[in-house]
PDB file of N, CA and C in Angstrom:
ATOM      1  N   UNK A   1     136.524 138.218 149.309  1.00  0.00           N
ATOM      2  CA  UNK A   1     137.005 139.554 148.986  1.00  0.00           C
ATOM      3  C   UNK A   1     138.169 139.909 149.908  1.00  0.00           C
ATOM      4  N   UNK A   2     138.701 140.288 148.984  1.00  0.00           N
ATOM      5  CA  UNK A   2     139.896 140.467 150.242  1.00  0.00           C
ATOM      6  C   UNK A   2     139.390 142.339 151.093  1.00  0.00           C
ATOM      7  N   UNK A   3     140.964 142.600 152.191  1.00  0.00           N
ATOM      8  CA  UNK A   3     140.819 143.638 152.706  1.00  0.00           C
ATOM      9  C   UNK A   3     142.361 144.415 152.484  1.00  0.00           C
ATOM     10  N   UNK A   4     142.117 145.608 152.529  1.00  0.00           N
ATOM     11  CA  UNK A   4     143.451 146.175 152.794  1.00  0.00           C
ATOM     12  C   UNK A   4     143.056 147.409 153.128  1.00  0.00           C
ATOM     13  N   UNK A   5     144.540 148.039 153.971  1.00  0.00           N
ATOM     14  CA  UNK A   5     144.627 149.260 154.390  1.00  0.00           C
ATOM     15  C   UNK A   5     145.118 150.403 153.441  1.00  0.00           C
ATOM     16  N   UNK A   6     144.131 151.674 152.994  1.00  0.00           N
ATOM     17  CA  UNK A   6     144.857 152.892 152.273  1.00  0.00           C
ATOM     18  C   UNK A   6     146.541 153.624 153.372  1.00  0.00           C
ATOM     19  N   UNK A   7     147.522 153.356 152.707  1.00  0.00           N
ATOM     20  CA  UNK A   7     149.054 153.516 153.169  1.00  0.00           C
ATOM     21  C   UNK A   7     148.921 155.029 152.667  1.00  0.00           C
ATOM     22  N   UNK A   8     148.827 155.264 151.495  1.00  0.00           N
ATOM     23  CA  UNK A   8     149.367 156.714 150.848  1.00  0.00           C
ATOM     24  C   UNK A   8     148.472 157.318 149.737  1.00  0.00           C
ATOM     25  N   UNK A   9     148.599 158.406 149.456  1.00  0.00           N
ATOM     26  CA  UNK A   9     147.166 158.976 148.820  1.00  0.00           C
ATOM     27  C   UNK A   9     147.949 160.605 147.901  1.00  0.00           C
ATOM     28  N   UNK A  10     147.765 160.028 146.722  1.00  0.00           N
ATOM     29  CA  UNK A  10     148.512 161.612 145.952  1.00  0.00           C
ATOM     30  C   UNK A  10     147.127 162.274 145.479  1.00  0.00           C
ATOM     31  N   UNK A  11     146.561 163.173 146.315  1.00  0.00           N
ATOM     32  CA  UNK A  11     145.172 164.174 145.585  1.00  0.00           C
ATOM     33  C   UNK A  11     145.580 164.637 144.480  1.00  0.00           C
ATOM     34  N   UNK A  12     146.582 165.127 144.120  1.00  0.00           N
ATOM     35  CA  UNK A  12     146.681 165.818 142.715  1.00  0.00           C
ATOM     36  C   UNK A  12     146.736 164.834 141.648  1.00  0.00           C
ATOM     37  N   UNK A  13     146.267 163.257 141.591  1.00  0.00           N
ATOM     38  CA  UNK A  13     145.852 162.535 140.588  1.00  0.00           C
ATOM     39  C   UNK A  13     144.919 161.815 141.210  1.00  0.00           C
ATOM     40  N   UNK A  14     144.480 161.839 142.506  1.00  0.00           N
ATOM     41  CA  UNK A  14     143.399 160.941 142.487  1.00  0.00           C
ATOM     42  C   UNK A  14     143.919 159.096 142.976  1.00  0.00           C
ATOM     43  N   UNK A  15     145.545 159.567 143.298  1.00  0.00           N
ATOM     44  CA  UNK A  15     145.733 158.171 142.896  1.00  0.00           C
ATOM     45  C   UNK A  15     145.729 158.000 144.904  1.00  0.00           C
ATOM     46  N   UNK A  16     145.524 156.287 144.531  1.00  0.00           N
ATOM     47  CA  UNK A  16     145.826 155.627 146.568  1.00  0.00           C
ATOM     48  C   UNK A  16     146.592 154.618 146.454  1.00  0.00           C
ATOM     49  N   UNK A  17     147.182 154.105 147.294  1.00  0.00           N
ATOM     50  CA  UNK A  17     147.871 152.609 147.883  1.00  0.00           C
ATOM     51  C   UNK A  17     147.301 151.990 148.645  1.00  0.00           C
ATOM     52  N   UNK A  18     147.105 150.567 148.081  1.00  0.00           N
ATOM     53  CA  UNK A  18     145.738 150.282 149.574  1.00  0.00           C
ATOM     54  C   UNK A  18     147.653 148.469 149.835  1.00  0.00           C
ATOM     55  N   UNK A  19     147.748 148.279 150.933  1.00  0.00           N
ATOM     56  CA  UNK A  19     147.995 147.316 151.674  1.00  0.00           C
ATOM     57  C   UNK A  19     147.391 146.082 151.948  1.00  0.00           C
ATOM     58  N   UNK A  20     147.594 145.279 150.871  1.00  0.00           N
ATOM     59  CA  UNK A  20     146.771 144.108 150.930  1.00  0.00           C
ATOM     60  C   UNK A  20     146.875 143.157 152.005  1.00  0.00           C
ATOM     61  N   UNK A  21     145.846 142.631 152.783  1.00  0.00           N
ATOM     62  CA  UNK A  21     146.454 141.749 153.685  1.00  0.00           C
ATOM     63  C   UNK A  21     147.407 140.139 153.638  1.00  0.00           C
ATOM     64  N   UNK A  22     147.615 140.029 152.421  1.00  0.00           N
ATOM     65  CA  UNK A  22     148.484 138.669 151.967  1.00  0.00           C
ATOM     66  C   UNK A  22     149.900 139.486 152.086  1.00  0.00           C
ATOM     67  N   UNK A  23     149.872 140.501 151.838  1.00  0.00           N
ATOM     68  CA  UNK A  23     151.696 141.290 152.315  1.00  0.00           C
ATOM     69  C   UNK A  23     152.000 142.533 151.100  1.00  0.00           C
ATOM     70  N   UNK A  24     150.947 141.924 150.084  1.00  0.00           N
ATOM     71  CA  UNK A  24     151.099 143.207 149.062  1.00  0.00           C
ATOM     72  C   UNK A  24     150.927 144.716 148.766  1.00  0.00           C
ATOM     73  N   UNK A  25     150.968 144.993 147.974  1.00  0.00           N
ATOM     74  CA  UNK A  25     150.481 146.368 147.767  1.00  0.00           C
ATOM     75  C   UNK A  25     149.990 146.711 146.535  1.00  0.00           C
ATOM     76  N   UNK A  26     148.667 147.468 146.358  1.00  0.00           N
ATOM     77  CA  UNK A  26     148.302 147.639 144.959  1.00  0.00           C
ATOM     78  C   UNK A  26     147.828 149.127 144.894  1.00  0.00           C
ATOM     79  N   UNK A  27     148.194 149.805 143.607  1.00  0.00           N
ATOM     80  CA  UNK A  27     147.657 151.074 143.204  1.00  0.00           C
ATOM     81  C   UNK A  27     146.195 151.034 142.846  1.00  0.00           C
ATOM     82  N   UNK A  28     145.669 152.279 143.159  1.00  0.00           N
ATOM     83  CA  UNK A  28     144.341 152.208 142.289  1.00  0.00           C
ATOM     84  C   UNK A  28     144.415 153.880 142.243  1.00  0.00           C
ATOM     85  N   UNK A  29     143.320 154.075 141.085  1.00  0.00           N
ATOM     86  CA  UNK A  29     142.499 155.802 141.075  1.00  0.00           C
ATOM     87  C   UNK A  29     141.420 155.461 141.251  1.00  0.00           C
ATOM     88  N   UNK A  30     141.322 156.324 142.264  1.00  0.00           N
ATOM     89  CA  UNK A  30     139.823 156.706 142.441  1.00  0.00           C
ATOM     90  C   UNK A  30     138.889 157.541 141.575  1.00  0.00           C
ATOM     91  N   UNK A  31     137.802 156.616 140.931  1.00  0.00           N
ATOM     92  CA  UNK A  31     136.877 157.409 140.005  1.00  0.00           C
ATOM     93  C   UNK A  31     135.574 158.194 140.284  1.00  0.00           C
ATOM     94  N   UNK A  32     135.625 158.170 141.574  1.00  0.00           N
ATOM     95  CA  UNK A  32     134.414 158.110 142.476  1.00  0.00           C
ATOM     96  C   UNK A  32     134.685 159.779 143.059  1.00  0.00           C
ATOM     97  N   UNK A  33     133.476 160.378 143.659  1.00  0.00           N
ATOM     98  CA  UNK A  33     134.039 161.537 144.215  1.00  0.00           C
ATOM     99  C   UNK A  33     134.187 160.564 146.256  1.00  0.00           C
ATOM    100  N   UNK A  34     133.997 159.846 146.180  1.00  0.00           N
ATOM    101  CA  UNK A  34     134.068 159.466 147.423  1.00  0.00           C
ATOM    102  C   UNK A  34     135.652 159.521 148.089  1.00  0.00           C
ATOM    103  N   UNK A  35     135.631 159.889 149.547  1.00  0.00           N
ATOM    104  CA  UNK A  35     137.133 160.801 149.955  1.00  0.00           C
ATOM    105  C   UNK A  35     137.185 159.249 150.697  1.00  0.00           C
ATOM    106  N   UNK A  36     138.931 159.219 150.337  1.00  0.00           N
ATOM    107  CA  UNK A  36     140.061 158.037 150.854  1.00  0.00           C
ATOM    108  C   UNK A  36     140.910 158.839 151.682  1.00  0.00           C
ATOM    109  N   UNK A  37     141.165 158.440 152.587  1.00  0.00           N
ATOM    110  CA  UNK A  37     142.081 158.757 153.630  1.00  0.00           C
ATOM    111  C   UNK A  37     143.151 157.798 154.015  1.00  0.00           C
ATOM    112  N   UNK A  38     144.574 157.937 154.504  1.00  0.00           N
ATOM    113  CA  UNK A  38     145.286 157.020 154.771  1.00  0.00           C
ATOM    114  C   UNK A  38     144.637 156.445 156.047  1.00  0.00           C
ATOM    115  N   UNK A  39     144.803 155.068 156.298  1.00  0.00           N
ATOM    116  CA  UNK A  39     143.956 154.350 157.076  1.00  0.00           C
ATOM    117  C   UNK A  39     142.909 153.587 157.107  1.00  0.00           C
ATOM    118  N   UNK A  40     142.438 154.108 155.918  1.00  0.00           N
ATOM    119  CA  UNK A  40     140.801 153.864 155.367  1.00  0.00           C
ATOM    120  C   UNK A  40     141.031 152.430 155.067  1.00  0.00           C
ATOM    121  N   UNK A  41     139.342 150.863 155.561  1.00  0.00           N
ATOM    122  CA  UNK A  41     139.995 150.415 155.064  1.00  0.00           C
ATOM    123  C   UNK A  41     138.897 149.752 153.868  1.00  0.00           C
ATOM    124  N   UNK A  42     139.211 149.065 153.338  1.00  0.00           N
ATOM    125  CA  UNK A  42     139.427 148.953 151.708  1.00  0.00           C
ATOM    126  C   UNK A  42     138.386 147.576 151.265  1.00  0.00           C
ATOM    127  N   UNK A  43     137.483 147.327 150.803  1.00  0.00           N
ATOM    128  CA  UNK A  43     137.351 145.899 150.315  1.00  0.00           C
ATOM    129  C   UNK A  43     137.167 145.447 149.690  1.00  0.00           C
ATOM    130  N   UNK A  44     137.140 144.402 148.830  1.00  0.00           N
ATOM    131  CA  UNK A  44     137.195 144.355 147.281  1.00  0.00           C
ATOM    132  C   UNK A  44     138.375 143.339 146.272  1.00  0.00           C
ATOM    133  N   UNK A  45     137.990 143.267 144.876  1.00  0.00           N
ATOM    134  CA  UNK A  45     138.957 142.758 144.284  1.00  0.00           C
ATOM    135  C   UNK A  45     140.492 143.662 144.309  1.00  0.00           C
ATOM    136  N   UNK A  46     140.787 143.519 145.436  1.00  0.00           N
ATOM    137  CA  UNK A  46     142.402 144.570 145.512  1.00  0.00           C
ATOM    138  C   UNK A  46     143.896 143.879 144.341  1.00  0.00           C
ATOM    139  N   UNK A  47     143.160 142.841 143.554  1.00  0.00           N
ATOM    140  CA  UNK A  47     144.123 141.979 142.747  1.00  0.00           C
ATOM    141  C   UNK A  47     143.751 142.399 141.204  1.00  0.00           C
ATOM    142  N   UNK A  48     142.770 143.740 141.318  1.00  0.00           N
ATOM    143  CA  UNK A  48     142.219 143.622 139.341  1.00  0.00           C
ATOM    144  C   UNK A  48     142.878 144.807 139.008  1.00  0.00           C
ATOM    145  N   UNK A  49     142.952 144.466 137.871  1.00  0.00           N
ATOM    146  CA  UNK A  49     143.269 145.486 137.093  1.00  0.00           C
ATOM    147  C   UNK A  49     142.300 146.267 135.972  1.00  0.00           C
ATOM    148  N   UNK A  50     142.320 147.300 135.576  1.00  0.00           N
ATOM    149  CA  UNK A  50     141.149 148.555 135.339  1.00  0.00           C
ATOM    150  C   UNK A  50     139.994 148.526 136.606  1.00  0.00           C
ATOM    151  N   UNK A  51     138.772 148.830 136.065  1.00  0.00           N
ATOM    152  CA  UNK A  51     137.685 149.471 136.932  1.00  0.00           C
ATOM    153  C   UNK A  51     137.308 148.294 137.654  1.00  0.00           C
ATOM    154  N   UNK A  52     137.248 148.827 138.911  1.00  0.00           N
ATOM    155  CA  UNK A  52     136.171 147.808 140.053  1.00  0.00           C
ATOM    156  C   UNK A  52     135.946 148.451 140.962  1.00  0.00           C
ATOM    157  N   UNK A  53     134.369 147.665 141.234  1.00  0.00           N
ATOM    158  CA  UNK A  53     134.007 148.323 142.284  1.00  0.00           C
ATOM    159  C   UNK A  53     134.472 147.978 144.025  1.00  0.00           C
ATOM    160  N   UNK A  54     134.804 149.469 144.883  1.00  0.00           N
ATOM    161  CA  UNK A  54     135.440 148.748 145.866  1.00  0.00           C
ATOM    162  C   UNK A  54     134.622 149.004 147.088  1.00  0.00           C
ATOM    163  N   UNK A  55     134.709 148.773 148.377  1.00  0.00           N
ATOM    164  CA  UNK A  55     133.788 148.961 149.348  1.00  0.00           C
ATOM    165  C   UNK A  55     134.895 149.293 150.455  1.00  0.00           C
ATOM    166  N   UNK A  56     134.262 150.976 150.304  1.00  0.00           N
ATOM    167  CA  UNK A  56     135.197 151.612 151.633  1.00  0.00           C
ATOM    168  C   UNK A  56     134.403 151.314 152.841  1.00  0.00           C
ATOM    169  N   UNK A  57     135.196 150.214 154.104  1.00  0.00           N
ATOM    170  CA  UNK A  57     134.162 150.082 155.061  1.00  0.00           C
ATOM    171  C   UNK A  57     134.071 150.738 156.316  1.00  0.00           C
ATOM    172  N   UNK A  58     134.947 151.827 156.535  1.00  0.00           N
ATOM    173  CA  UNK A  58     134.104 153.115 157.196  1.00  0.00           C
ATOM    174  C   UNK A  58     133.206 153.993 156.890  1.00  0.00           C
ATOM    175  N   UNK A  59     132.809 154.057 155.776  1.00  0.00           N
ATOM    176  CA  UNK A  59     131.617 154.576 155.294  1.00  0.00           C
ATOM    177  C   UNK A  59     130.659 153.731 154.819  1.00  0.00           C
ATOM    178  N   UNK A  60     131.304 152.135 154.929  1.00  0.00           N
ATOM    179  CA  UNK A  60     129.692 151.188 154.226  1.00  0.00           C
ATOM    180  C   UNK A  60     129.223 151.684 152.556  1.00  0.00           C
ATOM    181  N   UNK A  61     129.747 152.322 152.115  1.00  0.00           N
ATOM    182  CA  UNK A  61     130.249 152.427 150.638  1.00  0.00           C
ATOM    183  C   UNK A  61     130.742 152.241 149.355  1.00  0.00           C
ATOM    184  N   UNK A  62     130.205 152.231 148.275  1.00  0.00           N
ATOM    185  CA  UNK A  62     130.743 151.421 147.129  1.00  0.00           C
ATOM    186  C   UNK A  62     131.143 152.851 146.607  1.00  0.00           C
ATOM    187  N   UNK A  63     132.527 152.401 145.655  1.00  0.00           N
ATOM    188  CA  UNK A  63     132.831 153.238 145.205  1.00  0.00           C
ATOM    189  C   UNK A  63     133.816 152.775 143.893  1.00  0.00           C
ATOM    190  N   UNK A  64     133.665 153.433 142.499  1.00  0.00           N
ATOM    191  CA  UNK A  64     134.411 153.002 141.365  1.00  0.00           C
ATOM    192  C   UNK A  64     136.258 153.122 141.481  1.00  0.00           C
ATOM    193  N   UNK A  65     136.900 152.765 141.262  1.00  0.00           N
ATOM    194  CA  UNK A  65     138.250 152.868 141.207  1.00  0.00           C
ATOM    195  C   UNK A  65     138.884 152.044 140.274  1.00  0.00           C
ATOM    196  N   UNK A  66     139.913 152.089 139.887  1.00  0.00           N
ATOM    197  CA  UNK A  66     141.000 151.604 138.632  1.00  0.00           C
ATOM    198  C   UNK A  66     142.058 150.938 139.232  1.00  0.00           C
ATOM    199  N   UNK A  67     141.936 149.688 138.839  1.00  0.00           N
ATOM    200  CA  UNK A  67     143.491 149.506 139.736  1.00  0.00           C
ATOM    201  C   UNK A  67     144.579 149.520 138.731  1.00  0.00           C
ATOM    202  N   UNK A  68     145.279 150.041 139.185  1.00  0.00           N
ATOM    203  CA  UNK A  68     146.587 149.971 137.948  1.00  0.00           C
ATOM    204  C   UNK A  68     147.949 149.667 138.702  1.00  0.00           C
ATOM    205  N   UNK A  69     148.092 148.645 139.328  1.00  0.00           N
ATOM    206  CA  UNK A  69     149.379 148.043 139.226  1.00  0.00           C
ATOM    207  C   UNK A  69     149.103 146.815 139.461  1.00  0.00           C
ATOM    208  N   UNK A  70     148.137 146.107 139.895  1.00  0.00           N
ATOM    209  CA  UNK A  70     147.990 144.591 140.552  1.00  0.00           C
ATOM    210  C   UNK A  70     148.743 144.670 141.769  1.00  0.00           C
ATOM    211  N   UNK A  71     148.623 143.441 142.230  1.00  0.00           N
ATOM    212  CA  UNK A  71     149.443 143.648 143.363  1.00  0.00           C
ATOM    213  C   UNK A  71     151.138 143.339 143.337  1.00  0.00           C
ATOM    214  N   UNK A  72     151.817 144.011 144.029  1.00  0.00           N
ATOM    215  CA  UNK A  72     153.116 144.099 143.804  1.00  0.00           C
ATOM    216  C   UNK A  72     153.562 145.073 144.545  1.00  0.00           C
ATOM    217  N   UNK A  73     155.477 145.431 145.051  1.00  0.00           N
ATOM    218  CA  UNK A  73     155.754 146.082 146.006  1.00  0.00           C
ATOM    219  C   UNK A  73     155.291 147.133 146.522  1.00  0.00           C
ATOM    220  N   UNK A  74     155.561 147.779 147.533  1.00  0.00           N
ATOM    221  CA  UNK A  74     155.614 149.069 147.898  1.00  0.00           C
ATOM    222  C   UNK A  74     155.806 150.024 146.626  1.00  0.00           C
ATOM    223  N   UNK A  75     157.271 149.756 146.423  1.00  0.00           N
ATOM    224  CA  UNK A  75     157.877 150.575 145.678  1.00  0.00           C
ATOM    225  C   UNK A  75     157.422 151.080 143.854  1.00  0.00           C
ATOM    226  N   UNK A  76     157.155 149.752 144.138  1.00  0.00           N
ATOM    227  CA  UNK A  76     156.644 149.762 142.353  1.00  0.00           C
ATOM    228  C   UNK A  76     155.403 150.695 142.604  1.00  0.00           C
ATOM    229  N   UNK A  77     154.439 150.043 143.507  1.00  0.00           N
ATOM    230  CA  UNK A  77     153.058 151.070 143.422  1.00  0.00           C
ATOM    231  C   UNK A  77     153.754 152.755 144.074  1.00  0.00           C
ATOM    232  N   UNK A  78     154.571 152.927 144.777  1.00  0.00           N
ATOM    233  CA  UNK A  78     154.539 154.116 144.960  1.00  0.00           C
ATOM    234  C   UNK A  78     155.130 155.471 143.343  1.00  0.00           C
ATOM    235  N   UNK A  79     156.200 154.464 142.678  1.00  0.00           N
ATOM    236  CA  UNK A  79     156.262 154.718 141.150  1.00  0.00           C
ATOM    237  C   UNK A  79     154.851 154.957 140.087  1.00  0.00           C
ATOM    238  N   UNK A  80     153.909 154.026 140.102  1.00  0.00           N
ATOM    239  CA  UNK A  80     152.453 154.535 139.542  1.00  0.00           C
ATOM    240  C   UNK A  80     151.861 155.706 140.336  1.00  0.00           C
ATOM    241  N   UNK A  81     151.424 155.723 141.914  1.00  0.00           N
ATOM    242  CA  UNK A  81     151.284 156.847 142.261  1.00  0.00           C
ATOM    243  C   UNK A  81     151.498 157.864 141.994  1.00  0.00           C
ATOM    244  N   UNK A  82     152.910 158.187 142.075  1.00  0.00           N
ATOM    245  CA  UNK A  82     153.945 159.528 142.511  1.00  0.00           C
ATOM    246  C   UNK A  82     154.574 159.916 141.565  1.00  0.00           C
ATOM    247  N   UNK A  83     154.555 158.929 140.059  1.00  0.00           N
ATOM    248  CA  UNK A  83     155.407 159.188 139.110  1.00  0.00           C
ATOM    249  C   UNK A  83     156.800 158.581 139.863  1.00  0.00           C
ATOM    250  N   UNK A  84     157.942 158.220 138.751  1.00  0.00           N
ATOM    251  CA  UNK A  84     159.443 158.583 138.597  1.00  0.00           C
ATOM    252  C   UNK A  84     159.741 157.156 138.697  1.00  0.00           C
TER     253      UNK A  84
END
C-alpha cells in the first residue's frame, strides 16, 4: 500500500491532494464524514480511480474516498480540486 501526504484540501467540495511517495500527486473526495487536514498522512490504493477505501494513519482509520485523477502532477490535481 502505498503512503502519501494530504498537500491541499478545498472544504467547499470535499475535495484533498494527497502526495504520493513515488513523486506524484493524486486527487480524491472524501465520502466519509471523517476530517483531512493538510499533513495528514494517507494510506492506501493512492493510484485508483472511483471509490476506495483509505486509511488515515493519525487516526488509525478507514475511511471511503473517490479518487479522481490517478496519479499525476501537482497541477493537474490542483485543476480537479479547485476547478479552472
Amino acid at each position: 500500500m502505498a503512503v502519501g501526504t494530504v498537500t491541499h484540501i478545498n472544504a467547499r467540495n470535499g475535495m484533498f491532494i494527497v502526495a504520493i511517495e513515488a513523486g506524484d500527486y493524486a486527487a480524491f473526495q472524501n465520502l466519509s464524514s471523517t476530517e483531512i487536514a493538510v499533513g495528514d498522512r494517507i494510506s492506501g490504493d493512492l493510484d485508483a480511480l472511483g471509490s476506495e477505501d483509505l486509511l488515515h494513519l493519525g487516526e488509525g482509520e478507514m475511511f471511503e474516498a473517490s479518487g479522481e485523477s490517478g496519479p499525476c502532477g501537482l497541477q493537474a490535481c490542483l485543476r480537479v480540486a479547485f476547478g479552472g
